[in-house]
Protein backbone atom coordinates (compact mmCIF):
# COMPACT_ATOMS: atom_id res chain seq x y z
CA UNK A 1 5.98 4.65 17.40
CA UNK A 2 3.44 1.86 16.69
CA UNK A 3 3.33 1.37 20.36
CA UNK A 4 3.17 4.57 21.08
CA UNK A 5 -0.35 5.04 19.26
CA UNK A 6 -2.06 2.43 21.23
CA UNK A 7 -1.15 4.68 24.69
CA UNK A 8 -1.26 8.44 23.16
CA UNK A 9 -2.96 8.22 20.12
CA UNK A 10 -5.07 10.85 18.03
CA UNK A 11 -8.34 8.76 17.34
CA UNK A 12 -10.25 10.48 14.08
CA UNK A 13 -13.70 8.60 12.68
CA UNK A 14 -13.23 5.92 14.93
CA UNK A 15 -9.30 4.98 14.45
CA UNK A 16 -6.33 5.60 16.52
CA UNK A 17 -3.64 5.94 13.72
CA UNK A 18 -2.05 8.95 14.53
CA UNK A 19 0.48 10.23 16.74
CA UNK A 20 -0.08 14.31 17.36
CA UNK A 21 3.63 15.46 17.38
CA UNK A 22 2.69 19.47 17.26
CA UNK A 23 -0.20 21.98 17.06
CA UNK A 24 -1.18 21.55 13.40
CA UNK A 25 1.03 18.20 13.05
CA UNK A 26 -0.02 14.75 12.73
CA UNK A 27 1.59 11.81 12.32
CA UNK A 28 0.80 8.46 10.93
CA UNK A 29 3.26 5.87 12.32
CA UNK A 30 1.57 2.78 10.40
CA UNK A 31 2.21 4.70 6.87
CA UNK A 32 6.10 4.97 8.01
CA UNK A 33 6.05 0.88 8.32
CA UNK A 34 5.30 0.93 4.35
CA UNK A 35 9.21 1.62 4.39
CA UNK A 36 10.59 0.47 7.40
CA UNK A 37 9.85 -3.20 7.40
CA UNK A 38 11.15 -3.78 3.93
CA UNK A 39 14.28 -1.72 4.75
CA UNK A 40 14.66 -3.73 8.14
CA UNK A 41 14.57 -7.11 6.25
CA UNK A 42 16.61 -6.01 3.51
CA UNK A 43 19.26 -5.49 6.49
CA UNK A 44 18.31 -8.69 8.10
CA UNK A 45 18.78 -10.78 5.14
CA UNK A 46 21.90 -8.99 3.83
CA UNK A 47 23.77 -9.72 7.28
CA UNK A 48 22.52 -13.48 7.36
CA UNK A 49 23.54 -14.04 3.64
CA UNK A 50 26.92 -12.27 4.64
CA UNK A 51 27.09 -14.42 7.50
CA UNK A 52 26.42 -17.79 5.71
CA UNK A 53 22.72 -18.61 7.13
CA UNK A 54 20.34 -19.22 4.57
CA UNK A 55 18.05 -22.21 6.01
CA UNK A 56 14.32 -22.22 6.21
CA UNK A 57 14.55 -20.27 10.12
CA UNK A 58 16.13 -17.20 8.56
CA UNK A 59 12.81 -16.81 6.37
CA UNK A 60 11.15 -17.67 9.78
CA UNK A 61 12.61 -14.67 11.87
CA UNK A 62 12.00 -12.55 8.57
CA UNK A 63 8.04 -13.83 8.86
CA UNK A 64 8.06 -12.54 12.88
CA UNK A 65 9.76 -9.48 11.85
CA UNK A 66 6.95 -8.65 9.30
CA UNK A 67 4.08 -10.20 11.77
CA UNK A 68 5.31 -7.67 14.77
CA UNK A 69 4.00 -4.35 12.90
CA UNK A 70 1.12 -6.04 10.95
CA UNK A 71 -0.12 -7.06 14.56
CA UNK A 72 -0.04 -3.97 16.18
CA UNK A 73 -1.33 -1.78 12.64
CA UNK A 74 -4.31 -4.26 13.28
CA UNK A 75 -5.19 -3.27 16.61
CA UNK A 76 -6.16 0.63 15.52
CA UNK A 77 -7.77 -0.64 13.23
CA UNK A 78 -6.15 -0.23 9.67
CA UNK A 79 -6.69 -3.36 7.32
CA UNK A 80 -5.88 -1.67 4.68
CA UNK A 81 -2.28 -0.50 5.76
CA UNK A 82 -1.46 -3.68 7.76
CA UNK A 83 -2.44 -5.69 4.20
CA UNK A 84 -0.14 -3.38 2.51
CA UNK A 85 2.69 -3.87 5.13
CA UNK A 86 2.28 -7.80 4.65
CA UNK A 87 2.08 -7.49 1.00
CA UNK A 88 5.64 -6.14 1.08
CA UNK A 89 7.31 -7.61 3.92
CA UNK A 90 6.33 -11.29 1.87
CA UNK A 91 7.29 -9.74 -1.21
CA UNK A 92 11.20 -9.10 0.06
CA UNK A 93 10.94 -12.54 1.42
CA UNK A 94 9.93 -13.86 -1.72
CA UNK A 95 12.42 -11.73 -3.48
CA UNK A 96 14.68 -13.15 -0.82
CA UNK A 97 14.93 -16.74 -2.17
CA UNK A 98 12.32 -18.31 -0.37
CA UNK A 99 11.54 -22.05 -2.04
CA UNK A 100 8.42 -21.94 -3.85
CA UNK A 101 7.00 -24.83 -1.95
CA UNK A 102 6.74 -23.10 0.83
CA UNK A 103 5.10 -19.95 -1.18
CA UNK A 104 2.40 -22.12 -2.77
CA UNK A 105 1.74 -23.71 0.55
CA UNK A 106 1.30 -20.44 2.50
CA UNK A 107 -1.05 -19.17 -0.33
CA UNK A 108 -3.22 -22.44 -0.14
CA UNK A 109 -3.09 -21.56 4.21
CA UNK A 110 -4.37 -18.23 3.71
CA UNK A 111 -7.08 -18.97 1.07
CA UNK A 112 -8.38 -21.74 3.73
CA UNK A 113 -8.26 -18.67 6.28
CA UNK A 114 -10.20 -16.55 4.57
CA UNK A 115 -13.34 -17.72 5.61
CA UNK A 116 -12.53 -18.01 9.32
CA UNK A 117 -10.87 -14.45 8.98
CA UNK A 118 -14.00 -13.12 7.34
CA UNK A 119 -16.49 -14.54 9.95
CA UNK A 120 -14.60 -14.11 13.26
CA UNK A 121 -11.67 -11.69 12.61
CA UNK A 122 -13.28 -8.60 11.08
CA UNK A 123 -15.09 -6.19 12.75
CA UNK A 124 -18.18 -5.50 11.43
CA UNK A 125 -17.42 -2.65 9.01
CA UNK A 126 -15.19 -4.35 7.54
CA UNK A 127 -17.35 -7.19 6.27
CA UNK A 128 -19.64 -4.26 5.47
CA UNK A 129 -17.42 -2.93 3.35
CA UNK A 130 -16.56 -6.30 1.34
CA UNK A 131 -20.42 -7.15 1.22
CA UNK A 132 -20.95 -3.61 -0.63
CA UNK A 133 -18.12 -4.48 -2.75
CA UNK A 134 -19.94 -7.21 -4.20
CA UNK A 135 -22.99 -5.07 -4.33
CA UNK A 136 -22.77 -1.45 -4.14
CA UNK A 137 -27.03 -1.47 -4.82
CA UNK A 138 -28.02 -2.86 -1.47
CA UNK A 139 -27.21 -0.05 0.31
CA UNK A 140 -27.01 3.63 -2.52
CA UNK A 141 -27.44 6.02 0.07
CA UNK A 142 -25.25 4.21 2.61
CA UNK A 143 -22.21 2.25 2.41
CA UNK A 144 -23.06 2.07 -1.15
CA UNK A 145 -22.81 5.88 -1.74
CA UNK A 146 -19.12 6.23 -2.26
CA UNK A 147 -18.23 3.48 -4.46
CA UNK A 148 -21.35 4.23 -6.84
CA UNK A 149 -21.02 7.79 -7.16
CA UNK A 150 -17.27 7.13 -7.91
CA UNK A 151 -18.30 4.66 -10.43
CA UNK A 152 -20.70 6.96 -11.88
CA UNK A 153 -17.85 9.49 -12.52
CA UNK A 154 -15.55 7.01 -14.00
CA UNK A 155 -18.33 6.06 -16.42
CA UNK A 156 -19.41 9.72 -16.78
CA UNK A 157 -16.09 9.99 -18.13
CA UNK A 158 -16.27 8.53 -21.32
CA UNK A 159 -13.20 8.09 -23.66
CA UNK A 160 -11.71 11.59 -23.57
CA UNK A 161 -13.42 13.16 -20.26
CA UNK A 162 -15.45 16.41 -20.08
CA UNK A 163 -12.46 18.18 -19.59
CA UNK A 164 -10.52 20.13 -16.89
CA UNK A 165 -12.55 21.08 -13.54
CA UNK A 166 -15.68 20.33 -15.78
CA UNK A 167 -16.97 16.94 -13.81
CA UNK A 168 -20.65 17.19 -12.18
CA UNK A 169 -19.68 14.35 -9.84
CA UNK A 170 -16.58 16.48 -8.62
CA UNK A 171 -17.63 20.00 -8.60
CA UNK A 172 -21.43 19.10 -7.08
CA UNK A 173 -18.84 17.27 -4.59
CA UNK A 174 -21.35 14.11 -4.77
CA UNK A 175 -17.76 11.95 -4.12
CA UNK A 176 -16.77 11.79 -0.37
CA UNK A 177 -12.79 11.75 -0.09
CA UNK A 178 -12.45 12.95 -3.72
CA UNK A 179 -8.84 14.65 -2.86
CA UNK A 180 -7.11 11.56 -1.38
CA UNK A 181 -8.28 8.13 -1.45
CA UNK A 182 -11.32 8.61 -4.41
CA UNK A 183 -8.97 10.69 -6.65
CA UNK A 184 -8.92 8.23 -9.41
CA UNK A 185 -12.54 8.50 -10.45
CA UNK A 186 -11.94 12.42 -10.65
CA UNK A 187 -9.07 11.60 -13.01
CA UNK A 188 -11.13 9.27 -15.19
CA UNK A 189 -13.92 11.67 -14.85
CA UNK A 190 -12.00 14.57 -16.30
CA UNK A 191 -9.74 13.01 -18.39
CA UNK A 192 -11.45 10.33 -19.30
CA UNK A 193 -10.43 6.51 -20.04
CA UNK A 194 -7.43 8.18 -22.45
CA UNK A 195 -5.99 10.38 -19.50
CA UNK A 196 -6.81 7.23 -16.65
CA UNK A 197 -4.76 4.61 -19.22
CA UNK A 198 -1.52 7.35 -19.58
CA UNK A 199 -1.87 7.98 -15.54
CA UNK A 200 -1.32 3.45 -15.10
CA UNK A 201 1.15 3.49 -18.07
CA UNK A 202 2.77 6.42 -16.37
CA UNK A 203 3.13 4.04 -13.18
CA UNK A 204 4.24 1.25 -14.97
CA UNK A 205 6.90 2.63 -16.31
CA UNK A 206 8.03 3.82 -13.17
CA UNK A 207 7.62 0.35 -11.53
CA UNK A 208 9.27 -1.38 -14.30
CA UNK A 209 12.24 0.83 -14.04
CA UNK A 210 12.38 0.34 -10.13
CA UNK A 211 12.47 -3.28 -10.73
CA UNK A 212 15.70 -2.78 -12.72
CA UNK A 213 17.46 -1.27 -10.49
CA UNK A 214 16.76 -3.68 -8.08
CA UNK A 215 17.89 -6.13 -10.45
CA UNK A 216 21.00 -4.16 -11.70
CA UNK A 217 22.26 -3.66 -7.64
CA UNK A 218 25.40 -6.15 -6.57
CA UNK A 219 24.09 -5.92 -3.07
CA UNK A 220 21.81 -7.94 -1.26
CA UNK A 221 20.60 -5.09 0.96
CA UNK A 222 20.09 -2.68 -2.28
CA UNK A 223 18.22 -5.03 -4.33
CA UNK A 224 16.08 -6.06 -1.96
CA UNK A 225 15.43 -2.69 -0.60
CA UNK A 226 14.55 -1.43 -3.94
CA UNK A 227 11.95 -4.41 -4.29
CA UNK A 228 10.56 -3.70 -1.80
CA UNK A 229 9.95 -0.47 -2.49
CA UNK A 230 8.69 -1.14 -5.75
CA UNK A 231 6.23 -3.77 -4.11
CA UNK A 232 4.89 -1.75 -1.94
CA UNK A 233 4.00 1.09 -4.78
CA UNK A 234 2.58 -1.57 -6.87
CA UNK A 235 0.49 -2.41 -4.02
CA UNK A 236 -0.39 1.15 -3.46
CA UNK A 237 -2.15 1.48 -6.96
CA UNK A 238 -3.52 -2.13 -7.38
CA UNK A 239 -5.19 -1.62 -3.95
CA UNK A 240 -6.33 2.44 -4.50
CA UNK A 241 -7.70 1.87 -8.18
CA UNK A 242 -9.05 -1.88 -7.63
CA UNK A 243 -11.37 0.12 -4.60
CA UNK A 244 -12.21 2.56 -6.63
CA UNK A 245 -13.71 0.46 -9.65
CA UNK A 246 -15.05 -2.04 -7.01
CA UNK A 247 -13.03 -4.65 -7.55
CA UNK A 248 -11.88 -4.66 -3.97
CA UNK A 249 -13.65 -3.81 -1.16
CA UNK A 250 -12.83 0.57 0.32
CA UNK A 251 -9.80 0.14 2.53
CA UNK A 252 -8.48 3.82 2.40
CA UNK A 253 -5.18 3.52 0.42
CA UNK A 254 -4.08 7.16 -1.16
CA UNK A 255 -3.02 6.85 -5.03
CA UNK A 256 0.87 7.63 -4.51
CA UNK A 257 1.60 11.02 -5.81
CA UNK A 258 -1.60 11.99 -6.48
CA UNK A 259 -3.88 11.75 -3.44
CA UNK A 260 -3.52 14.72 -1.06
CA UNK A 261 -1.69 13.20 2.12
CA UNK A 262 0.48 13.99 4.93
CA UNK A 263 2.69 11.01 6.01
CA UNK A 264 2.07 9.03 3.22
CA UNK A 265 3.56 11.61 0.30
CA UNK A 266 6.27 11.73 2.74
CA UNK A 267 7.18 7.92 2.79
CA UNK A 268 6.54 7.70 -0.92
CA UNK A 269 9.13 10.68 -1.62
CA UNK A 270 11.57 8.64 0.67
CA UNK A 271 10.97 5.40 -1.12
CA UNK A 272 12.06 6.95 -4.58
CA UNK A 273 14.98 8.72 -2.51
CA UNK A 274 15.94 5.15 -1.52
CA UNK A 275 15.86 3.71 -5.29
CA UNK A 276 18.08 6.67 -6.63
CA UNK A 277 20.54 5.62 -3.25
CA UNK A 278 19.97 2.06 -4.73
CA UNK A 279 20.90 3.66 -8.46
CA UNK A 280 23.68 5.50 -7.93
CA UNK A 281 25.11 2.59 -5.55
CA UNK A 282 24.68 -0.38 -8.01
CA UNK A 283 28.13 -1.18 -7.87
CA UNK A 284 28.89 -1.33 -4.60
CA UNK A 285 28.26 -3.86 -1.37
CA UNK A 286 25.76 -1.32 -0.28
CA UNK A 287 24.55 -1.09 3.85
CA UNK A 288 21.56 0.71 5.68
CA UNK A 289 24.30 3.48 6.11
CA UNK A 290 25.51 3.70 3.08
CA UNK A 291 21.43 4.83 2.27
CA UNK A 292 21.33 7.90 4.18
């Protein structure tokens, strides 16, 4: 479906993400990859541990396998969404039994990239975007506008909030994307820091008890699927509220659950289907079939 985008793709502000599949209906192939890649190396490495192979080329095919989709979710362009992917295809690798040499050395690769990456790899509203994360001020009426009004409604917010449907920034609608990717700062606005800190320890809960049933499966395929899984909703909220607060630069990643979203609600939903498949299967040498 990824390939399919870059030949009959919707393109909307600029982006070709979307695939239209009926009057009314679009749909996001790259959000889909959230959950397919870490299901497809779950398989992967469940077969090769069956099979006996555990050298350093099975992480290397794993590595290709997660490069493949990043590649092509880079070409619409979605940064945002093909970090994500990355995030989680490495974390099943990791979770995989990869030898921390190897981790620490990739880490010290990319943070020698990151220069080169930022300089001749991004286009340029992307470095935009990273520049106004480190200050919002230089531009307030321009790529500056989001992130400060957002901040200004977290702030606005106080300790308790100013109550239900009661926030200036939200009801004079000075917050662009305020339904899906800016929904925290209405939160935090309305609720205040109180309702924003029982929203994160709502999430880790949930992420702490997705862990354990990762932990808790006999099979390689489960536990790594559920990781996965896990990673990549941890990723969803460290990336949506670090954007938000402007500790990261505005990548447009929903906050799972809570944004307003098409494909992405839908490959969240499937996720948690996956980890009570994972659940009620603990026990058992569990497959890719034995999921659906």
């Amino acid at each position: 479906m990824l390939i399919m985008v870059d030949f009959g793709g919707v393109v909307v502000n600029g982006a070709e993400r979307w695939l239209q599949v009926m009057p009314g209906f679009r749909l996001q192939p790259s959000e889909l990859m959230k959950i397919a890649v870490p299901l497809a190396l779950a398989r992967y490495y469940h077969q090769s541990f069956s099979a006996g192979r555990t050298g350093i080329w099975v992480h290397i095919v794993a590595f290709l396998m997660v490069a493949v989709p990043v590649g092509l979710v880079l070409r619409q362009p979605d940064l945002g969404t093909a970090l994500m992917i990355l995030g989680t295809g490495c974390a099943v690798i990791f979770f995989a039994g990869i030898s921390l040499r190897i981790v620490v050395s990739l880490l010290l690769f990319v943070a020698a990239m990151v220069p080169v990456v930022f300089f001749f790899a991004l286009h340029d509203y992307q470095r935009q975007r990273i520049e106004t994360m480190f200050n919002p001020d230089a531009d307030p009426l321009g790529a500056g506008y989001q992130l400060q009004q957002g901040l200004i409604a977290i702030g606005s917010g106080g300790v308790a909030g100013k109550g239900f449907m009661e926030g200036a920034q939200k009801e004079l609608d000075y917050i662009p994307e305020q339904h899906t990717d800016f929904i925290f700062t209405i939160i935090a606005e309305e609720f205040g820091f109180v309702g924003a800190v029982v929203l994160l320890v709502a999430w880790g809960v949930a992420l702490i008890q997705g862990m354990q049933i990762a932990g808790n499966s006999r099979s390689t395929f489960g536990g790594l699927a559920a990781a996965g899984f896990v990673s990549t909703l941890l990723l969803y909220v460290i990336i949506n509220i670090g954007m938000v607060i402007g500790l990261l630069p505005v990548v447009g990643i929903p906050l799972p659950l809570i944004s307003y979203g098409g494909t992405a609600v839908v490959t969240v939903m499937i996720g948690f289907g996956l980890l009570m498949a994972v659940h009620l299967n603990r026990a058992n040498d569990m497959t890719l079939r034995g999921v659906f």
